[in-house]
C-alpha atoms as a PDB file:
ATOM      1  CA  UNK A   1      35.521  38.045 106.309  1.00  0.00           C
ATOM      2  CA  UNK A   2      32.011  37.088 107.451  1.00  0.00           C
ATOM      3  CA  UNK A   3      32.518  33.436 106.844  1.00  0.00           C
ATOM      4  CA  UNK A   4      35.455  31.923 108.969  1.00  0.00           C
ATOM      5  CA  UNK A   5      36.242  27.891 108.533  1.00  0.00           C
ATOM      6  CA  UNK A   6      38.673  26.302 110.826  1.00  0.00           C
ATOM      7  CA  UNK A   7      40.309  22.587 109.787  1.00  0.00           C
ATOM      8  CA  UNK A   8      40.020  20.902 112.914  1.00  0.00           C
ATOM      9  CA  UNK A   9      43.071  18.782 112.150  1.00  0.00           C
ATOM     10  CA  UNK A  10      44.559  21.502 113.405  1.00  0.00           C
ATOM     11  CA  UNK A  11      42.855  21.353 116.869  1.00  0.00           C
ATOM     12  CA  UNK A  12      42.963  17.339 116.597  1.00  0.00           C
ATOM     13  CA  UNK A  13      44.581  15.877 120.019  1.00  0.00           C
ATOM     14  CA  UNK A  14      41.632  18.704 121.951  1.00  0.00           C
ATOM     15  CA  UNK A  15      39.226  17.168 119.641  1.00  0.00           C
ATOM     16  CA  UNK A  16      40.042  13.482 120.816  1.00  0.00           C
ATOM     17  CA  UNK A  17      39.895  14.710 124.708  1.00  0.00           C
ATOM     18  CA  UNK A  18      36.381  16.551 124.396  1.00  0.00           C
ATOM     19  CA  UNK A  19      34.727  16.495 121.024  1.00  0.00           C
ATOM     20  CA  UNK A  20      31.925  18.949 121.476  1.00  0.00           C
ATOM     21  CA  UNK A  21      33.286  21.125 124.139  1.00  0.00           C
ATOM     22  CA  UNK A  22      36.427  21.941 121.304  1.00  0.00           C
ATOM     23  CA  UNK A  23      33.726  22.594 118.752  1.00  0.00           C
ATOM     24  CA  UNK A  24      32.018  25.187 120.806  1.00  0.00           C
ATOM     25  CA  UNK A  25      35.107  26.605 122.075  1.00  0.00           C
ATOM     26  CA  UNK A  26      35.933  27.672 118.112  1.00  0.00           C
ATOM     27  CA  UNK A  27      32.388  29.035 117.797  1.00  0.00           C
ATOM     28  CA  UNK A  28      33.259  30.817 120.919  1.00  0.00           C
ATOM     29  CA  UNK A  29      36.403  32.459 119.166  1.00  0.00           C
ATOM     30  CA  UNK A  30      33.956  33.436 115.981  1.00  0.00           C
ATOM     31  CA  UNK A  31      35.029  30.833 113.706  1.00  0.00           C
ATOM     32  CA  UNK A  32      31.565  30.398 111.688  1.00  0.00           C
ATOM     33  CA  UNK A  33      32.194  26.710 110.051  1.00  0.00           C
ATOM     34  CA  UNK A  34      34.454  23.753 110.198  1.00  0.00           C
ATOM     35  CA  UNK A  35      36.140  21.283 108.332  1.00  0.00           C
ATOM     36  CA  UNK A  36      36.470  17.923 109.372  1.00  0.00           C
ATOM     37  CA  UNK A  37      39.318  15.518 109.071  1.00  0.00           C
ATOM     38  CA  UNK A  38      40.689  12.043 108.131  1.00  0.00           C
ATOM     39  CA  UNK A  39      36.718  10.984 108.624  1.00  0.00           C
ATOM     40  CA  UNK A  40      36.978  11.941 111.958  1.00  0.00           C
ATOM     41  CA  UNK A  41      33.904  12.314 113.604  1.00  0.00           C
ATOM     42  CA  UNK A  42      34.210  12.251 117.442  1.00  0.00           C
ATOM     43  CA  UNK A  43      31.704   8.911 117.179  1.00  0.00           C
ATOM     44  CA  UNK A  44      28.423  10.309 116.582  1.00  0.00           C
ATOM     45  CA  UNK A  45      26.412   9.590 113.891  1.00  0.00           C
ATOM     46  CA  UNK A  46      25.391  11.812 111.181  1.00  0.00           C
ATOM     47  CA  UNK A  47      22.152  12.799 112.591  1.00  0.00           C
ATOM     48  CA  UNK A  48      23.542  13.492 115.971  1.00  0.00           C
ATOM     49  CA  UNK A  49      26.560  15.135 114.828  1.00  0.00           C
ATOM     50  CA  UNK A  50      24.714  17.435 112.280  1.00  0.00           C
ATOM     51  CA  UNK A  51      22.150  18.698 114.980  1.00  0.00           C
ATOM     52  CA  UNK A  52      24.812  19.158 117.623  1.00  0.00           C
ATOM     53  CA  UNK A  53      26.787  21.807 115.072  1.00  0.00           C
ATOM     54  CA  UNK A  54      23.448  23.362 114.200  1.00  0.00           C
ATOM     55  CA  UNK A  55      23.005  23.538 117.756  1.00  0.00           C
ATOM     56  CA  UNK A  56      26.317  25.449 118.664  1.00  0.00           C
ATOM     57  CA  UNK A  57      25.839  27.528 114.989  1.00  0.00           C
ATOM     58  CA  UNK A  58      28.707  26.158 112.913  1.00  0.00           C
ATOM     59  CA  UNK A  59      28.296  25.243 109.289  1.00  0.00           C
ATOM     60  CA  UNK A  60      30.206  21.998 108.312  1.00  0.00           C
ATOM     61  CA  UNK A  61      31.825  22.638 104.529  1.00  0.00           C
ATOM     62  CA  UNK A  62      33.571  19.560 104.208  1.00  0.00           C
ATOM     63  CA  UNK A  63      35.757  16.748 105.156  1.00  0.00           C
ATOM     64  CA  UNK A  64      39.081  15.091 104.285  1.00  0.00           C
ATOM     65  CA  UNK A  65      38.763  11.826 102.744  1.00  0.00           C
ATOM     66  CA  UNK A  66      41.861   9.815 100.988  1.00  0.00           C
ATOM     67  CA  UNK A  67      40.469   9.419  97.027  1.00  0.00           C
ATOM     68  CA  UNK A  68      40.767   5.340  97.828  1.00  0.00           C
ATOM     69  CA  UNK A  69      37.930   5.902 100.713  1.00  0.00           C
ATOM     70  CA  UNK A  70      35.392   7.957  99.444  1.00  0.00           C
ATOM     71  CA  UNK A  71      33.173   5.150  98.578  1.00  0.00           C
ATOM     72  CA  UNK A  72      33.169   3.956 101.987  1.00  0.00           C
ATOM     73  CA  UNK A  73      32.372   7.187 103.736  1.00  0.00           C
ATOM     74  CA  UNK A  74      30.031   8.636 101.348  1.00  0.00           C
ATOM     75  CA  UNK A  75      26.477   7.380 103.014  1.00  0.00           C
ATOM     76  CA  UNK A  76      27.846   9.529 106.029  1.00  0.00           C
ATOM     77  CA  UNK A  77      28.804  13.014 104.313  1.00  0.00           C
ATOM     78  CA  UNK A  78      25.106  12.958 102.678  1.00  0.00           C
ATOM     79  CA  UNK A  79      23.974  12.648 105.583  1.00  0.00           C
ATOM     80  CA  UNK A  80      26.151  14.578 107.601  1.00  0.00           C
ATOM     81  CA  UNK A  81      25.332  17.347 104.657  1.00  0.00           C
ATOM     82  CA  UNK A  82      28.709  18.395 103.632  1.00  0.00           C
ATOM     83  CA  UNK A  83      29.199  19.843 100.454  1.00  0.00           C
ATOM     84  CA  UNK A  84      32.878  18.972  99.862  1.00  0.00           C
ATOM     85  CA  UNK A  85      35.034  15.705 100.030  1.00  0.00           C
ATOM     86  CA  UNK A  86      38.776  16.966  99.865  1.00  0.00           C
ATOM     87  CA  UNK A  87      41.500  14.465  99.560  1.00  0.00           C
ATOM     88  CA  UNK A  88      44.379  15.939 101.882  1.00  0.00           C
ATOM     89  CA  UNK A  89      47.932  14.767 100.350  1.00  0.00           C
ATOM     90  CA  UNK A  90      49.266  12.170  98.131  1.00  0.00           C
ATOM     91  CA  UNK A  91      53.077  11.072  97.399  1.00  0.00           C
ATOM     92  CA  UNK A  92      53.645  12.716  94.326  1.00  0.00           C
ATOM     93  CA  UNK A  93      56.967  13.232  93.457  1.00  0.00           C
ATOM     94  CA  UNK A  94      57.343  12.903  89.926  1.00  0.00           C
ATOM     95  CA  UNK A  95      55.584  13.142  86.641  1.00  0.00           C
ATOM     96  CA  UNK A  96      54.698   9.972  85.875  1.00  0.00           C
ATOM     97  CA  UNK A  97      53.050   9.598  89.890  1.00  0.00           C
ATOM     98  CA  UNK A  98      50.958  12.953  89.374  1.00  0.00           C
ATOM     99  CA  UNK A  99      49.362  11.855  85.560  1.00  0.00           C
ATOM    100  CA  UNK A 100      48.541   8.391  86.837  1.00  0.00           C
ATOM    101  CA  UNK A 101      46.616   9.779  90.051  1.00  0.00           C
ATOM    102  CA  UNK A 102      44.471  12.014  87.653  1.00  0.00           C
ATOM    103  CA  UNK A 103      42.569   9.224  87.299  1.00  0.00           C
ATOM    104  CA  UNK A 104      42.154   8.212  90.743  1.00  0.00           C
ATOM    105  CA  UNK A 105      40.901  12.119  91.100  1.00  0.00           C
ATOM    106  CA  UNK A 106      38.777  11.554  88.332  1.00  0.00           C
ATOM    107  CA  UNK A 107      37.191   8.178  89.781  1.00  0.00           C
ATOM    108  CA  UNK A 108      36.474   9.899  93.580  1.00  0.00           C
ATOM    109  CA  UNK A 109      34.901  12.999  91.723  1.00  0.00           C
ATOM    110  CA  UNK A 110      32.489  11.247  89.424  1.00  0.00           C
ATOM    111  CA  UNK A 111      31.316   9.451  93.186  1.00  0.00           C
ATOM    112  CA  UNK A 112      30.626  12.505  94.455  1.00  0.00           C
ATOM    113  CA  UNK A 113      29.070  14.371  92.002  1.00  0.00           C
ATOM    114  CA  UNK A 114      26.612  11.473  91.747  1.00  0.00           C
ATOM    115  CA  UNK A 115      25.776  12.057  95.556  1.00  0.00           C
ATOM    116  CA  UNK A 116      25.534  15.435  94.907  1.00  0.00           C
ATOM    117  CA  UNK A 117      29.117  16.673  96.713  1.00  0.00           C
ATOM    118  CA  UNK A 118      31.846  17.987  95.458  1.00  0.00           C
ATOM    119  CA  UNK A 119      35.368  16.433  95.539  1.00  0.00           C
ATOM    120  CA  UNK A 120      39.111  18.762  95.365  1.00  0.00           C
ATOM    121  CA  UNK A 121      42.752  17.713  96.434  1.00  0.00           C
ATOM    122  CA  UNK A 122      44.522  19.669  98.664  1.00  0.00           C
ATOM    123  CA  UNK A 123      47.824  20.351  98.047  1.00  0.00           C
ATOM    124  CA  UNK A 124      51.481  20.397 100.258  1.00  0.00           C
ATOM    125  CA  UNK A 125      54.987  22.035  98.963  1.00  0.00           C
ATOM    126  CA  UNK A 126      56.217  18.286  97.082  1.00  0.00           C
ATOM    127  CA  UNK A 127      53.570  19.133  94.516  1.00  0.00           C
ATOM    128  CA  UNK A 128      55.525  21.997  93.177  1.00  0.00           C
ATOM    129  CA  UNK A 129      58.364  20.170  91.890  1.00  0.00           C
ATOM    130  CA  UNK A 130      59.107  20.588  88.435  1.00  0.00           C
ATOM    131  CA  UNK A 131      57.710  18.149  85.914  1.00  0.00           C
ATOM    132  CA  UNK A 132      56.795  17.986  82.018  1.00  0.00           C
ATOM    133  CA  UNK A 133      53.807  20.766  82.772  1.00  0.00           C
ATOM    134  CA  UNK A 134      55.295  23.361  84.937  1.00  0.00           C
ATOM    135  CA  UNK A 135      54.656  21.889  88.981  1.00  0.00           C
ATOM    136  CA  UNK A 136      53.339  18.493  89.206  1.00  0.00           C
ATOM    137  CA  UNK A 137      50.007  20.675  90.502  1.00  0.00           C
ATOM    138  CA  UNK A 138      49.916  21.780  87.355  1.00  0.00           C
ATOM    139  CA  UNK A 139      49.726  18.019  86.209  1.00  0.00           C
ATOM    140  CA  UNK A 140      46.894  17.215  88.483  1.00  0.00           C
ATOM    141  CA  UNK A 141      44.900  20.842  86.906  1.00  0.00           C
ATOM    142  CA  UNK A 142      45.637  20.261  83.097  1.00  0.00           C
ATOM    143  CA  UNK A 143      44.768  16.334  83.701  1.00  0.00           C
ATOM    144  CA  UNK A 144      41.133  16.362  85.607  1.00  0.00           C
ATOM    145  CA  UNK A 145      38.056  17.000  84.985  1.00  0.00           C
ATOM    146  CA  UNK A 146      36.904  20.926  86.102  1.00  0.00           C
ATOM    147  CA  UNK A 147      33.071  19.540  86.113  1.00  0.00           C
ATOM    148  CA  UNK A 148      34.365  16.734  88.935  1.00  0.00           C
ATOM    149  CA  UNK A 149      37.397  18.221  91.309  1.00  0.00           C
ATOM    150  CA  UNK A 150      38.487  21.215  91.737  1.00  0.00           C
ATOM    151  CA  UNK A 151      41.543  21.989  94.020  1.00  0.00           C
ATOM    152  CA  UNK A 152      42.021  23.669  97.798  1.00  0.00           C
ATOM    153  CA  UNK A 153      44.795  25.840  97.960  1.00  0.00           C
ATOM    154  CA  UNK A 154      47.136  25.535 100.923  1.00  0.00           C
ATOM    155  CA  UNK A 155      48.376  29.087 100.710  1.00  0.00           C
ATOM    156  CA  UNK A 156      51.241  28.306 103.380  1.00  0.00           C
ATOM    157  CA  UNK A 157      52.720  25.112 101.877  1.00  0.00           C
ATOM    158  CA  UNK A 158      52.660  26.899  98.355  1.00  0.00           C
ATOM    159  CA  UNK A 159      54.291  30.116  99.444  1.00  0.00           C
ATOM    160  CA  UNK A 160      57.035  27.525 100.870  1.00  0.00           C
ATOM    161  CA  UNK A 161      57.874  25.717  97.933  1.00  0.00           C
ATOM    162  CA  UNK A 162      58.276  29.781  96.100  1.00  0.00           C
ATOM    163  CA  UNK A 163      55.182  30.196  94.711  1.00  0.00           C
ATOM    164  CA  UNK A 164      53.000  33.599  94.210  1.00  0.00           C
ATOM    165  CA  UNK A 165      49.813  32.040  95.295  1.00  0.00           C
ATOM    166  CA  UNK A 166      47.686  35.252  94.160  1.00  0.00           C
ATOM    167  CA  UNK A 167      49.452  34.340  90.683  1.00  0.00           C
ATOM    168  CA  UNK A 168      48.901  30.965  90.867  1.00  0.00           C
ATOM    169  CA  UNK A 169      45.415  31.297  91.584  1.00  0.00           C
ATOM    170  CA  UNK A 170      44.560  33.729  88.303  1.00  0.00           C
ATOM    171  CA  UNK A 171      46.635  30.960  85.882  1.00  0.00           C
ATOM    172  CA  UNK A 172      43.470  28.678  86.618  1.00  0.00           C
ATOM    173  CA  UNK A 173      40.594  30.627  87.113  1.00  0.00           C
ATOM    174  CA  UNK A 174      37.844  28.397  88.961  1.00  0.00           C
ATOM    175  CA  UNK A 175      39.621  26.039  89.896  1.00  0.00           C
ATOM    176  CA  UNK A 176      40.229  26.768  93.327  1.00  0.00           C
ATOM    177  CA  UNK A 177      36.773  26.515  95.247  1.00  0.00           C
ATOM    178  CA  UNK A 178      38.321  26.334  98.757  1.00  0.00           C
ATOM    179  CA  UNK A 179      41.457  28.077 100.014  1.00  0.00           C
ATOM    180  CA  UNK A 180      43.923  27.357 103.562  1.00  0.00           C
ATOM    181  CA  UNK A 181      44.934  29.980 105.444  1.00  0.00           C
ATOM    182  CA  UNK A 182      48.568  28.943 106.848  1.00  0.00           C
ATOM    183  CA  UNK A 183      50.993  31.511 106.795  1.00  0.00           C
ATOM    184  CA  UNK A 184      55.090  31.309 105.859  1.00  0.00           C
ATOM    185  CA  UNK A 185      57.520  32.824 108.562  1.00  0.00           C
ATOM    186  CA  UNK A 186      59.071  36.178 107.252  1.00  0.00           C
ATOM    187  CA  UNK A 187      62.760  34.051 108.024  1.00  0.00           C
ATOM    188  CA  UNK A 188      62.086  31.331 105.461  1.00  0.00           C
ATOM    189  CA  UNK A 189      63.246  32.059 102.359  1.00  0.00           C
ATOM    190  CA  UNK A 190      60.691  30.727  99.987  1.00  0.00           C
ATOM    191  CA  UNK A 191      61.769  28.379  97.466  1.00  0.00           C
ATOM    192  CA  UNK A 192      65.365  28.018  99.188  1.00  0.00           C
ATOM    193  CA  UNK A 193      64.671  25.455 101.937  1.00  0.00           C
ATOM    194  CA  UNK A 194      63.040  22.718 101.292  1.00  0.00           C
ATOM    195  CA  UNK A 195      60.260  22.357 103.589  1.00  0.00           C
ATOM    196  CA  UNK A 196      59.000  19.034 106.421  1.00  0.00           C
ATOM    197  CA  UNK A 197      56.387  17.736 108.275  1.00  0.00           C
ATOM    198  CA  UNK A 198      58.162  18.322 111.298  1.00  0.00           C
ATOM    199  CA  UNK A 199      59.560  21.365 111.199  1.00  0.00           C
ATOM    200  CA  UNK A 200      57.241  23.995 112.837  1.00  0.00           C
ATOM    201  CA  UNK A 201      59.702  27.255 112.561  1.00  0.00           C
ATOM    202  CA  UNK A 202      57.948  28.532 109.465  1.00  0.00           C
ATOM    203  CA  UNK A 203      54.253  28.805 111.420  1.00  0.00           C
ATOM    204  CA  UNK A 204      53.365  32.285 112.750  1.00  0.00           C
ATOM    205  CA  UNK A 205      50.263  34.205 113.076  1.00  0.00           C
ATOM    206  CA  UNK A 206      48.462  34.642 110.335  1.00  0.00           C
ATOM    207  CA  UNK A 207      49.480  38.000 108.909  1.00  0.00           C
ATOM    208  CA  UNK A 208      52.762  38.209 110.465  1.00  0.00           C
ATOM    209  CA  UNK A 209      54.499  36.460 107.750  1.00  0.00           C
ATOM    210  CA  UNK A 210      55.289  36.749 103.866  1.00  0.00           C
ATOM    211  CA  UNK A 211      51.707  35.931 102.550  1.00  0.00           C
ATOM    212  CA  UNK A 212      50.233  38.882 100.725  1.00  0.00           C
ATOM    213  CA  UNK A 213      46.323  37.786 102.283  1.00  0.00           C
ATOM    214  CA  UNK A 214      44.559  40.781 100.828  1.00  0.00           C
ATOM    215  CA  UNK A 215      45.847  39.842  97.195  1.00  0.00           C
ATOM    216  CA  UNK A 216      44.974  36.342  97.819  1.00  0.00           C
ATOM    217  CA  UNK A 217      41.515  37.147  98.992  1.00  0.00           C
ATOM    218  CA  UNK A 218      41.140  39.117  95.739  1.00  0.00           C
ATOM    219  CA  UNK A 219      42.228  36.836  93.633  1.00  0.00           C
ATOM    220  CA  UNK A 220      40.687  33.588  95.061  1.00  0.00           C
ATOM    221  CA  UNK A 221      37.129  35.229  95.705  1.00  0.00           C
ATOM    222  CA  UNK A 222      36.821  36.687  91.712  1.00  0.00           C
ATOM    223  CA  UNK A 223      37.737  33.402  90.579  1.00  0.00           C
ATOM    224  CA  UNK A 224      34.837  31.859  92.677  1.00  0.00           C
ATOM    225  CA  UNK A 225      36.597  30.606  95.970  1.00  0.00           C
ATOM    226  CA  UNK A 226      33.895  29.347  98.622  1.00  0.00           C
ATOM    227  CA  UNK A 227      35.671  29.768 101.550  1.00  0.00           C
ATOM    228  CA  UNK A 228      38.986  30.534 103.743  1.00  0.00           C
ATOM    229  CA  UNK A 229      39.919  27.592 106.147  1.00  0.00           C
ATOM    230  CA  UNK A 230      42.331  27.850 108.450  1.00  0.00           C
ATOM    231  CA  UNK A 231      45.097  25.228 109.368  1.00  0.00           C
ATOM    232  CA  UNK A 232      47.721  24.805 111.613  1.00  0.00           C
ATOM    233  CA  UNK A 233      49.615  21.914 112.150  1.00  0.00           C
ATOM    234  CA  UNK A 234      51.485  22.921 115.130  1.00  0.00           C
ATOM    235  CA  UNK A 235      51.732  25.858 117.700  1.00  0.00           C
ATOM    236  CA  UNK A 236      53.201  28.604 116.459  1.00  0.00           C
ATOM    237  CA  UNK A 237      53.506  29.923 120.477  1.00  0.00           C
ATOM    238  CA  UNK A 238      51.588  29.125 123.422  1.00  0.00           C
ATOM    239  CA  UNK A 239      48.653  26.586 123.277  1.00  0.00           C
ATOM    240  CA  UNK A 240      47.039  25.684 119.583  1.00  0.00           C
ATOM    241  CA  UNK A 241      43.698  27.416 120.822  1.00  0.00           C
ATOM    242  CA  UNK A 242      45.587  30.760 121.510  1.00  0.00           C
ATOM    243  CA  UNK A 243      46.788  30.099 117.864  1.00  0.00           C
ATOM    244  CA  UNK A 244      43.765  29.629 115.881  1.00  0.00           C
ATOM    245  CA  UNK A 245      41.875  32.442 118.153  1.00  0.00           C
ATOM    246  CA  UNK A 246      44.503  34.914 116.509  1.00  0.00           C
ATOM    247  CA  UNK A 247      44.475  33.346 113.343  1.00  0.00           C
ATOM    248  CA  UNK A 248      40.230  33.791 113.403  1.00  0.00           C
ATOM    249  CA  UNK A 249      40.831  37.522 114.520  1.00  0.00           C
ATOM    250  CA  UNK A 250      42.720  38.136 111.194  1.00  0.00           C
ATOM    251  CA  UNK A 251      40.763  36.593 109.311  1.00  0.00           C
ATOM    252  CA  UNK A 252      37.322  38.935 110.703  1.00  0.00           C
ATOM    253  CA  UNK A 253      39.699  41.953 109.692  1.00  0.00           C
ATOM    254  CA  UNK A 254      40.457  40.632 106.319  1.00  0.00           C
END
């Protein structure tokens, strides 16, 4: 891959001890772009910020915003000149939760398309419970508008929960502009355990798990997927930099 994105919640206690440094350290590994998260910053303003990432070559694709904050923190993504909001997780656990947050979906999309961004939800494994359409993901897809959110793919949670993500993607073509590379431990049986925040057994290197990356990449690219962003959100071994260095080598072979 050419174009390499890291989600720098996955770097984010480095990124609290020295903002910049951490961003040029992942340029340094060959990661091309980054992600930002929970509207975290590092302090700077827009115009500082976006100068100091053109100054150590990394594109910024995006940020994670919560669907009740995008309002607020619009002004600053303009400016910053991201082209996606993303709203990372919600608690949806049943039907009824997932059809009632379409709207909220709809609300934060028809914001940012007015501004000229464009707004997704990000999914974990509690969205693929079973509910009157298929997963309550499916709920969210069948119940938004295409024209203002699309969806970002967390490969790793999905394959978790027992889903074919390469088969998932092709049931809703387009849909999926953005896609997270997080891979699923070769010991977890998919779909048999069911999977927590604080368990970090099921994170190994990217490409040393159960994820089939080349279909993936097939799949999600002919249906229009922008880009592959890596997250972590712990150590698989070692440090989190030695981590996402070997996750970003992958990813260049891919």
């Amino acid at each position: 891959m050419d174009k390499r994105y890291i989600q720098l919640y996955s770097i984010r206690d480095e990124l609290t001890k020295d903002f910049e440094g951490t961003l040029k350290n992942v340029a340094k590994m060959g990661y091309t772009g980054v992600e930002f998260a929970s509207g975290f910053y590092g302090g700077y303003s827009a115009a500082d910020l976006k100068k100091m990432l053109a100054d150590i070559g990394l594109d910024a694709i995006g940020t994670h915003i919560m669907s009740d904050n995008v309002a607020e923190n619009l002004d600053y993504v303009v400016d910053l000149g991201l082209r996606y909001v993303i709203d990372p997780m919600a608690p949806i656990y049943t039907w009824e939760e997932a059809k009632a947050f379409c709207e909220k979906l709809n609300a934060a999309g028809k914001l940012c398309k007015d501004r000229g961004i464009i707004f997704g939800y990000h999914n974990h494994h509690f969205e693929f419970l079973e509910g009157k359409d298929g997963y309550l993901l499916e709920t969210l897809l069948l119940n938004t508008d295409p024209d203002l959110v699309c969806f970002q793919l967390d490969v790793g949670w999905a394959t978790y929960a027992g889903v074919d993500a390469p088969s998932f993607i092709k049931k809703y073509p387009g849909r999926f502009k953005l896609i997270h590379v997080k891979e699923c431990a070769k010991a977890v049986e998919a779909g048999k355990l069911q999977p927590g925040f604080g368990e970090d057994s099921w994170n190994v290197a990217t490409g040393k798990g159960i994820v089939d990356w080349p279909a993936v990449r097939d799949v999600a690219v002919a249906q229009g997927a922008e880009a592959f962003i890596v997250e972590r959100e712990f150590a698989y071994a070692g440090d989190i930099f030695s981590c996402v260095a070997a996750d970003c080598e992958y990813l260049k072979s891919l």
